[in-house]
N, C-alpha and C. Protein backbone atom coordinates (compact mmCIF):
# COMPACT_ATOMS: atom_id res chain seq x y z
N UNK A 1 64.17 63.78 -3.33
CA UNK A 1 64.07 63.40 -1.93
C UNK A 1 63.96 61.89 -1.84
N UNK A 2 64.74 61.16 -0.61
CA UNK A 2 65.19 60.25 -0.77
C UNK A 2 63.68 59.21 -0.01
N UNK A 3 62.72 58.22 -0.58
CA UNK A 3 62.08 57.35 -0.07
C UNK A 3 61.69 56.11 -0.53
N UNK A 4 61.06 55.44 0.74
CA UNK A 4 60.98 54.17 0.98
C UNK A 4 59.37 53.56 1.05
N UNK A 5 59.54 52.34 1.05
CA UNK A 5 58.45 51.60 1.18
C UNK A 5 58.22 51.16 2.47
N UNK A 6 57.07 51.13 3.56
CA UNK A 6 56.86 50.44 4.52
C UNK A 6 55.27 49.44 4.68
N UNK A 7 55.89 49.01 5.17
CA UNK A 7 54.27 47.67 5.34
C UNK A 7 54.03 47.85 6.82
N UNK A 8 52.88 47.50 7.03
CA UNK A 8 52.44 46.95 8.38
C UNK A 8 52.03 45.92 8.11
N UNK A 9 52.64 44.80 8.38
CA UNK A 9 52.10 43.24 8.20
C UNK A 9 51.07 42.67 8.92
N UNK A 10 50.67 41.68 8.77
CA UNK A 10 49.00 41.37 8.57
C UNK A 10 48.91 40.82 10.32
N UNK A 11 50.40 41.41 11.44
CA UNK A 11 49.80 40.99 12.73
C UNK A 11 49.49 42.67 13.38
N UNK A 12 50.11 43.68 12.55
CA UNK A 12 49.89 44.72 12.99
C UNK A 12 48.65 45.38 12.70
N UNK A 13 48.52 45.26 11.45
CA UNK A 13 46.71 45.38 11.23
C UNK A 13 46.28 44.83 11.91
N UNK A 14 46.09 43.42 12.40
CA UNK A 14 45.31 42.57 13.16
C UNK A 14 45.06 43.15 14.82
N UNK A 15 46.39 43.79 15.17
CA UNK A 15 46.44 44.19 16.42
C UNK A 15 46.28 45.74 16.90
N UNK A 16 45.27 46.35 15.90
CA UNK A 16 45.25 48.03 15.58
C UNK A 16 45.86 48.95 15.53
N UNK A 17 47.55 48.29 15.06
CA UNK A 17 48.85 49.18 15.27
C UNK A 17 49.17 49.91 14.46
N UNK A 18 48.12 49.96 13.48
CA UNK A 18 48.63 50.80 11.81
C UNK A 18 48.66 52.27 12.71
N UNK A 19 47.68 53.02 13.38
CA UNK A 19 47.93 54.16 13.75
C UNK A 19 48.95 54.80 14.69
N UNK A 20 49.50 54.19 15.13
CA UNK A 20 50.45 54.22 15.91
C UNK A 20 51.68 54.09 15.53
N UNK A 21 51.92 53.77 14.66
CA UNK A 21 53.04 53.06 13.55
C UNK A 21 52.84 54.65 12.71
N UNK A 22 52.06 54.55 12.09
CA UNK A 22 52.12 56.04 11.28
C UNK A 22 52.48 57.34 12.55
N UNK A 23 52.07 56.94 13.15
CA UNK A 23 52.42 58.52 14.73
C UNK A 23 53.74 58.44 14.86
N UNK A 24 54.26 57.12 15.05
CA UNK A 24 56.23 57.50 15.04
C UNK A 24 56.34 57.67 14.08
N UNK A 25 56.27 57.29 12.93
CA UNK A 25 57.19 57.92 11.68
C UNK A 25 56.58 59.54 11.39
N UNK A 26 55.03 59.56 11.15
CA UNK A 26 55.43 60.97 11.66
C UNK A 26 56.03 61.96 12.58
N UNK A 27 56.10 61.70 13.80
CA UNK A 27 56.51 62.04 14.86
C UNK A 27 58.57 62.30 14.60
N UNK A 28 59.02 61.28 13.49
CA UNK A 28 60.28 61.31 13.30
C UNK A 28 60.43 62.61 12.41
N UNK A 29 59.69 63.07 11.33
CA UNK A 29 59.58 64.27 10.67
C UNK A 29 59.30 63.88 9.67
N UNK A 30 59.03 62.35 9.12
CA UNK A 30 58.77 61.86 7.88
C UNK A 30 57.81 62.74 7.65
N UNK A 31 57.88 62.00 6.16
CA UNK A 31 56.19 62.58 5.53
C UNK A 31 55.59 61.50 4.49
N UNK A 32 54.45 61.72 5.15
CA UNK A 32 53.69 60.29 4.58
C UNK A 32 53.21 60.71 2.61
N UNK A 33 53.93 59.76 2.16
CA UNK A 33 53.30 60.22 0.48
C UNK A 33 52.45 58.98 -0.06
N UNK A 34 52.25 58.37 0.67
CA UNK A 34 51.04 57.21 0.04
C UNK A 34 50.47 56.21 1.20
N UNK A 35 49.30 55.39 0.98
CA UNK A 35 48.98 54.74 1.92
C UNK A 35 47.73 54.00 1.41
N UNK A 36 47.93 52.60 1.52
CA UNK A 36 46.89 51.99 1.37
C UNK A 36 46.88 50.54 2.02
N UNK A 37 45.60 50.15 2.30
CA UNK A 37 45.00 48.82 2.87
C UNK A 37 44.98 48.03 1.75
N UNK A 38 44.83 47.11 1.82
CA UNK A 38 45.06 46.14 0.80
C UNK A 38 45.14 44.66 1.27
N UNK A 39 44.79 43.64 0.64
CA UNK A 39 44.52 42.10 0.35
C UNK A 39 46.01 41.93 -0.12
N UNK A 40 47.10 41.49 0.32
CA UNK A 40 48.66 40.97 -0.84
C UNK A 40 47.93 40.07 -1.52
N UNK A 41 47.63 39.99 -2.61
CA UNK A 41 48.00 38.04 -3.35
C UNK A 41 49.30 37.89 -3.59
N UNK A 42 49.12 36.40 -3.97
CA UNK A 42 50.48 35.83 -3.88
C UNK A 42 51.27 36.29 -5.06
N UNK A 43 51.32 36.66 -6.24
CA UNK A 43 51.80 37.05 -7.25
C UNK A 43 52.68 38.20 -6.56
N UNK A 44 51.91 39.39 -6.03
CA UNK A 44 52.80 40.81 -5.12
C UNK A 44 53.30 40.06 -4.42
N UNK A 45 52.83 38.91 -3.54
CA UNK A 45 54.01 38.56 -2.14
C UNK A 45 55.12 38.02 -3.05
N UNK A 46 54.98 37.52 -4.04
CA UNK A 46 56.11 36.74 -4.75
C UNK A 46 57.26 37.93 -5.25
N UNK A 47 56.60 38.80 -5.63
CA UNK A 47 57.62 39.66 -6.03
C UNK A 47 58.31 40.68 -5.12
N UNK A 48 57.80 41.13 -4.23
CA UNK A 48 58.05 41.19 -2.79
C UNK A 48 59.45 40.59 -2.64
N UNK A 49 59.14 39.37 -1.87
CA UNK A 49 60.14 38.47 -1.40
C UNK A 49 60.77 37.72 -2.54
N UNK A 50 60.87 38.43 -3.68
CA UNK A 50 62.02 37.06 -4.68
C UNK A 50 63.29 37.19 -4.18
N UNK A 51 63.65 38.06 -3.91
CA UNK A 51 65.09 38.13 -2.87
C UNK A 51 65.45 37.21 -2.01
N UNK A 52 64.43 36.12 -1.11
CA UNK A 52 64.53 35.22 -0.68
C UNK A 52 63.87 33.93 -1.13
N UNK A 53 63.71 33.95 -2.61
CA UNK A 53 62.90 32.75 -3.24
C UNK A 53 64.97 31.80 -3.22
N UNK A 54 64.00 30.62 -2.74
CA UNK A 54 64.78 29.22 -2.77
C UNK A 54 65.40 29.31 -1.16
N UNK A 55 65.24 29.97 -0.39
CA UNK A 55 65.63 30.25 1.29
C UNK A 55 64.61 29.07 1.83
N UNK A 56 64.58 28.74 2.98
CA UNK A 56 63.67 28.12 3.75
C UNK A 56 62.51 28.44 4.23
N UNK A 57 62.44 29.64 4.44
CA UNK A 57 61.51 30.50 4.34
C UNK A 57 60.69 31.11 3.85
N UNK A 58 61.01 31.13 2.28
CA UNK A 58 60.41 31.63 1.23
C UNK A 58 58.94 31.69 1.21
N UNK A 59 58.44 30.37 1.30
CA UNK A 59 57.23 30.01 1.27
C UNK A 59 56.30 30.32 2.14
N UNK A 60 56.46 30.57 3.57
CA UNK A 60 56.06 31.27 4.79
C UNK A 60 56.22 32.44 4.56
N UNK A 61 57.12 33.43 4.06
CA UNK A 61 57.28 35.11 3.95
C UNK A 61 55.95 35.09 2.39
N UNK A 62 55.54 34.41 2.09
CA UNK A 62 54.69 34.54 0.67
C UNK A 62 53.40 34.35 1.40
N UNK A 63 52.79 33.21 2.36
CA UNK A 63 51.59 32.45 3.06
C UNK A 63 51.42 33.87 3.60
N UNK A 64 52.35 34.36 4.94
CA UNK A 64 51.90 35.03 6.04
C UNK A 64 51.61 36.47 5.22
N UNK A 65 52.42 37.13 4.49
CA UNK A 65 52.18 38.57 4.01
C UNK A 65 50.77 38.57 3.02
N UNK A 66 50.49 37.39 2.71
CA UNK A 66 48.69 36.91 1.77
C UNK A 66 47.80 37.11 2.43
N UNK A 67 47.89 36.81 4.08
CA UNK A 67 46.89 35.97 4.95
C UNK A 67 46.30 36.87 5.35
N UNK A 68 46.08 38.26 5.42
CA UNK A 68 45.34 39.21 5.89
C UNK A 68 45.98 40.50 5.35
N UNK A 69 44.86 41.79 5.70
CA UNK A 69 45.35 42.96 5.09
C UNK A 69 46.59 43.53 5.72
N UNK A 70 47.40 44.44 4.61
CA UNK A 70 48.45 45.02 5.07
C UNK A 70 48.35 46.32 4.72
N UNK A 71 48.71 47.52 5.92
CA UNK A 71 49.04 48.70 5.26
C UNK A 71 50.09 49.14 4.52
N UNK A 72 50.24 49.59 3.12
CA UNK A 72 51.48 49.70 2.44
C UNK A 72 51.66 51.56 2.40
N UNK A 73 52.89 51.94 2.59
CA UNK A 73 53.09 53.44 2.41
C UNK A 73 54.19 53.69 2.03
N UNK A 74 54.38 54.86 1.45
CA UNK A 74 55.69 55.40 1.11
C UNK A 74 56.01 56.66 1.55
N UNK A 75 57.10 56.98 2.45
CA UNK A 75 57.51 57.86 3.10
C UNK A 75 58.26 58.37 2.36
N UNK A 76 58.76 59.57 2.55
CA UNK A 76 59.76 60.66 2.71
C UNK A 76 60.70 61.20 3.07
N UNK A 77 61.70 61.58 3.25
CA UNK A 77 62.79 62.55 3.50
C UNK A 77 64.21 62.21 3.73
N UNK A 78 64.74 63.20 3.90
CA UNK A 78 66.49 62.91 4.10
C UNK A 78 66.73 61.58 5.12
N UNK A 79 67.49 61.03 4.35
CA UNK A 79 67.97 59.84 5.18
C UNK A 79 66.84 59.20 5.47
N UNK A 80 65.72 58.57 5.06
CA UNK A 80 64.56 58.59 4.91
C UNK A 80 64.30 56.85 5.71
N UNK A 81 65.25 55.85 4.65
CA UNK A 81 65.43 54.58 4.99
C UNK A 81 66.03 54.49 6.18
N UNK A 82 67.14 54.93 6.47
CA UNK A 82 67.97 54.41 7.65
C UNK A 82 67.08 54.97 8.65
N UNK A 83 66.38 55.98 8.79
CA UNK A 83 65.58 56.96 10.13
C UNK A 83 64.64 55.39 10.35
N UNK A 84 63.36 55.33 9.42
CA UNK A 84 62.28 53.79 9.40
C UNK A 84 63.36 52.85 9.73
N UNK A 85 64.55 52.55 9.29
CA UNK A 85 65.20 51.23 9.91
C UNK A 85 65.66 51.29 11.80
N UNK A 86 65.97 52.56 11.97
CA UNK A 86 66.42 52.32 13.28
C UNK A 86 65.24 52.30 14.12
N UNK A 87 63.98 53.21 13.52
CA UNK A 87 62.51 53.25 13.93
C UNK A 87 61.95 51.91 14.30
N UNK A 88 61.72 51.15 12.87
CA UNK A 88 61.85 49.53 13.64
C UNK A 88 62.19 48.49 14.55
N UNK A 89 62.97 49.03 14.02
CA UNK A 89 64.44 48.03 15.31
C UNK A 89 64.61 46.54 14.73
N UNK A 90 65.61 46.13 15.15
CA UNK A 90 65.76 45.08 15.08
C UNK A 90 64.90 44.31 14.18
N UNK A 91 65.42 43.14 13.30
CA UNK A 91 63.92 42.18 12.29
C UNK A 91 63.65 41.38 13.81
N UNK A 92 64.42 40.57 14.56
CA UNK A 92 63.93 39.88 15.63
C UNK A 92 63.92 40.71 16.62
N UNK A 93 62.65 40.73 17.08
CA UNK A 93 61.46 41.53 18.32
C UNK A 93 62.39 41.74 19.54
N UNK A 94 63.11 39.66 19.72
CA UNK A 94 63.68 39.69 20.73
C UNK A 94 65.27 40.64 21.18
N UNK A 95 65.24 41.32 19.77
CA UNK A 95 66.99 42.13 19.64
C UNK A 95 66.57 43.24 19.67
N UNK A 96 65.29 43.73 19.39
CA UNK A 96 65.03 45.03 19.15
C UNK A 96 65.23 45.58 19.94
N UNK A 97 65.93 47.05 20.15
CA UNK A 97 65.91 47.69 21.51
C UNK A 97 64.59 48.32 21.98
N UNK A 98 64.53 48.92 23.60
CA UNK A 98 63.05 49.50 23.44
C UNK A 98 62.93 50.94 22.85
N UNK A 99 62.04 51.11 22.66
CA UNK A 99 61.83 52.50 21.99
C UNK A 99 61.61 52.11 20.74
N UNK A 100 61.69 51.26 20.03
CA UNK A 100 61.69 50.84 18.82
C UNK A 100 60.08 50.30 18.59
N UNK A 101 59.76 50.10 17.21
CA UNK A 101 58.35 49.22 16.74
C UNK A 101 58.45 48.16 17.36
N UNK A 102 59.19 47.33 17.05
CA UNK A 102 59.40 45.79 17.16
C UNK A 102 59.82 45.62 18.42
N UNK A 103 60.64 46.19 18.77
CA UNK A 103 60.96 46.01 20.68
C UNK A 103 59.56 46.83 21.10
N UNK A 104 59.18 47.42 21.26
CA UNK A 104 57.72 47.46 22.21
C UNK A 104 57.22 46.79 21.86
N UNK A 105 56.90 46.48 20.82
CA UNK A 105 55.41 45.58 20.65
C UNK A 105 55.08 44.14 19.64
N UNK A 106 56.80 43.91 19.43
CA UNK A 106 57.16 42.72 18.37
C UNK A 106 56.84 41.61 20.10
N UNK A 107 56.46 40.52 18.83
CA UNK A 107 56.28 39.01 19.18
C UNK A 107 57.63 38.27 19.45
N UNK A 108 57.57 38.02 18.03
CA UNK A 108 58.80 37.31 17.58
C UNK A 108 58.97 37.62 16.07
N UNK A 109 60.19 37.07 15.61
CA UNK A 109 60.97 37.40 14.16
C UNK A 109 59.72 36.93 13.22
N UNK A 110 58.71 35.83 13.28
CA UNK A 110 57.43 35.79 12.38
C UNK A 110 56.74 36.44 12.21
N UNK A 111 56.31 37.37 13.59
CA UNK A 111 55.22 38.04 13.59
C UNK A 111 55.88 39.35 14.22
N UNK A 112 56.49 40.08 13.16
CA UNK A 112 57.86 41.49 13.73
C UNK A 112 57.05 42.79 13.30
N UNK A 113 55.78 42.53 12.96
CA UNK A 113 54.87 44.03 12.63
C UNK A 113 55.17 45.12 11.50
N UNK A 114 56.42 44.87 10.77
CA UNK A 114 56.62 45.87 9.81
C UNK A 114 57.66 45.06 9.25
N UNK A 115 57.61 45.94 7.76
CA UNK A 115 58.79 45.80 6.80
C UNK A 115 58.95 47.05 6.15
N UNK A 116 60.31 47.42 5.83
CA UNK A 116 61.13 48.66 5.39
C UNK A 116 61.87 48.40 4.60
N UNK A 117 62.04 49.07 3.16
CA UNK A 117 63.33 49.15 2.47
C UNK A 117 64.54 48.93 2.94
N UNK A 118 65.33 47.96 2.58
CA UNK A 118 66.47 47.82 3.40
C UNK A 118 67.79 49.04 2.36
N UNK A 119 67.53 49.27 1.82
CA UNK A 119 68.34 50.28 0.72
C UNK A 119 67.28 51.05 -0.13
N UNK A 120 68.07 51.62 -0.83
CA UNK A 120 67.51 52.82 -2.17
C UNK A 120 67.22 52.19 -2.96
N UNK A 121 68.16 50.78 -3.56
CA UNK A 121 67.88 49.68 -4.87
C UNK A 121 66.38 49.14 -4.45
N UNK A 122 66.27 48.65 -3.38
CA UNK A 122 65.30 48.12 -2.44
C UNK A 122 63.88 48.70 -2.79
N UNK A 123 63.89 50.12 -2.54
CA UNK A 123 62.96 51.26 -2.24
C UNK A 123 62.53 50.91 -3.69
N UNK A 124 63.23 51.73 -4.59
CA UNK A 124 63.48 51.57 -6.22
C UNK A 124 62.45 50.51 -6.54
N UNK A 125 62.86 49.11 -5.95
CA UNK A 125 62.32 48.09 -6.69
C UNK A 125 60.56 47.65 -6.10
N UNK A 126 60.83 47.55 -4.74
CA UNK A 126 59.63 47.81 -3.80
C UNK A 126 58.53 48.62 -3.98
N UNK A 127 58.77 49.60 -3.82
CA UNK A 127 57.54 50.90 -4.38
C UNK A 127 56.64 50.29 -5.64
N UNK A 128 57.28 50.34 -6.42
CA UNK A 128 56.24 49.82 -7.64
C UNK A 128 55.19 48.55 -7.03
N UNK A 129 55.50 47.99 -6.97
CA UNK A 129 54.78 46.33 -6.28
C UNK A 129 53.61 46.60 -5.87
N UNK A 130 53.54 47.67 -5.25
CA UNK A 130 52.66 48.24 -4.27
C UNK A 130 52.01 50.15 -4.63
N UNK A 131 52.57 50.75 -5.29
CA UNK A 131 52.01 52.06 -5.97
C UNK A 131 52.55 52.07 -7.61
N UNK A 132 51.30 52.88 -8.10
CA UNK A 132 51.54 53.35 -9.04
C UNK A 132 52.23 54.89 -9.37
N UNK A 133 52.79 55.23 -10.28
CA UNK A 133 53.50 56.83 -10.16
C UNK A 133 52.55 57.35 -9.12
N UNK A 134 51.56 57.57 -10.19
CA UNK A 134 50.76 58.56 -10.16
C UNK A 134 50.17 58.83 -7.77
N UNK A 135 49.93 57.52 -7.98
CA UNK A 135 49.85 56.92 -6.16
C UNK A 135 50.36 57.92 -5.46
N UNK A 136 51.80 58.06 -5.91
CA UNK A 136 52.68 58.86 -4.44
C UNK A 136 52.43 60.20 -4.39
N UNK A 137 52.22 60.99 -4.03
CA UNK A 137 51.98 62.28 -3.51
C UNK A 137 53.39 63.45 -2.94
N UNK A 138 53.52 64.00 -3.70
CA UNK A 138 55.36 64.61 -3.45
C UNK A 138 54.36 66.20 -3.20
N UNK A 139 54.40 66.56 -2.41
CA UNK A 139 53.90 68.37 -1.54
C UNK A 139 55.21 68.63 -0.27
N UNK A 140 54.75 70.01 -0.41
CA UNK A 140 55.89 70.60 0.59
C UNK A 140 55.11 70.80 1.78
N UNK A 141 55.33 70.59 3.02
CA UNK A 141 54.73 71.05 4.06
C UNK A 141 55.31 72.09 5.12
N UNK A 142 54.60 72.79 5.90
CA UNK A 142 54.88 73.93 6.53
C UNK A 142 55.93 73.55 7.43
N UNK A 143 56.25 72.71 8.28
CA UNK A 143 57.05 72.19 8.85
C UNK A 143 58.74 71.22 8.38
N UNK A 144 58.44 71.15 7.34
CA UNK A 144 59.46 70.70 6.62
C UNK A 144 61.01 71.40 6.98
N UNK A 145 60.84 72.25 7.15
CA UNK A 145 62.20 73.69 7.84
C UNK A 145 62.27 73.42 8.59
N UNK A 146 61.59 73.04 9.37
CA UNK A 146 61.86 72.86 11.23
C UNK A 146 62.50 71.21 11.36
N UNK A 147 62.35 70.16 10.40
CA UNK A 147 62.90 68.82 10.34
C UNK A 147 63.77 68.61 9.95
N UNK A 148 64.19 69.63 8.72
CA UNK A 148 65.47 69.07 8.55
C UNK A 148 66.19 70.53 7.83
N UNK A 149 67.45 70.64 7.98
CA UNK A 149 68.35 71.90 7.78
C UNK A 149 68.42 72.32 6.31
N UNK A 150 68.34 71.06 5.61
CA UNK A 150 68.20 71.72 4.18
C UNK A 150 67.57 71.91 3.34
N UNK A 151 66.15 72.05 4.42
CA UNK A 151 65.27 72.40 3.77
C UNK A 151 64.66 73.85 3.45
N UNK A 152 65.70 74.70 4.37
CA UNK A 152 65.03 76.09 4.74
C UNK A 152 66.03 76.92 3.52
């Protein structure tokens, strides 16, 4: 089963959105297989974001994801990434459509409240940073049939 990594970055903790953030993705049929609060240091933000080491930005995506706690989780299911990507919306707040994380309740592109696997390589590489095997939690739940068709 196909999953991803998600964050709540350190304005969504700040702004008591971790629970609410977990209610849509459950609410989408995900299933939550890990979850933790956490301090980033800069070593995880570095590896995190090496994808954009030498960008202009670099150094700000390393400061801001340090600067306070983040919730980190790993979800679940078919089509697992793209469902959390359209869930998000938009990286800039101001593109996001509504109904989305970031269009209701994004700022701006600094302070956009979440980050998601942008692919499977992504997921792959992401997850570790932030869980160990043993961390993720793979169970079947009673509802699982009713979310998605191939599961029954």
């Amino acid at each position: 089963m196909e999953q991803t990594l998600v964050i709540v970055k350190p304005d969504g903790v700040q702004r008591g959105l971790v629970g609410a953030i977990i209610s849509r993705l459950e609410r989408r049929g995900l299933r939550l297989s890990a979850l933790k609060l956490l301090q980033v240091d800069q070593a995880r933000a570095r590896k995190l974001y090496k994808i954009h080491l030498g960008k202009r930005f670099y150094e700000t995506l390393v400061s801001y994801i340090s600067s306070s706690p983040v919730a980190a989780m790993v979800w679940q299911g078919q089509g697992v990434i793209d469902i959390i990507r359209r869930t998000m919306g938009a990286t800039d707040p101001a593109e996001a459509g509504p109904g989305t994380i970031r269009g209701d309740w994004g700022i701006n592109i600094g302070r956009n409240l979440i980050h998601g696997s942008d692919s499977l390589e992504s997921a792959e590489r992401e997850i570790p940073i932030f869980f160990d095997s043993g961390e993720v939690v793979h169970y079947p739940r009673a509802l699982d049939p009713w979310c998605s068709e191939n599961e029954l």
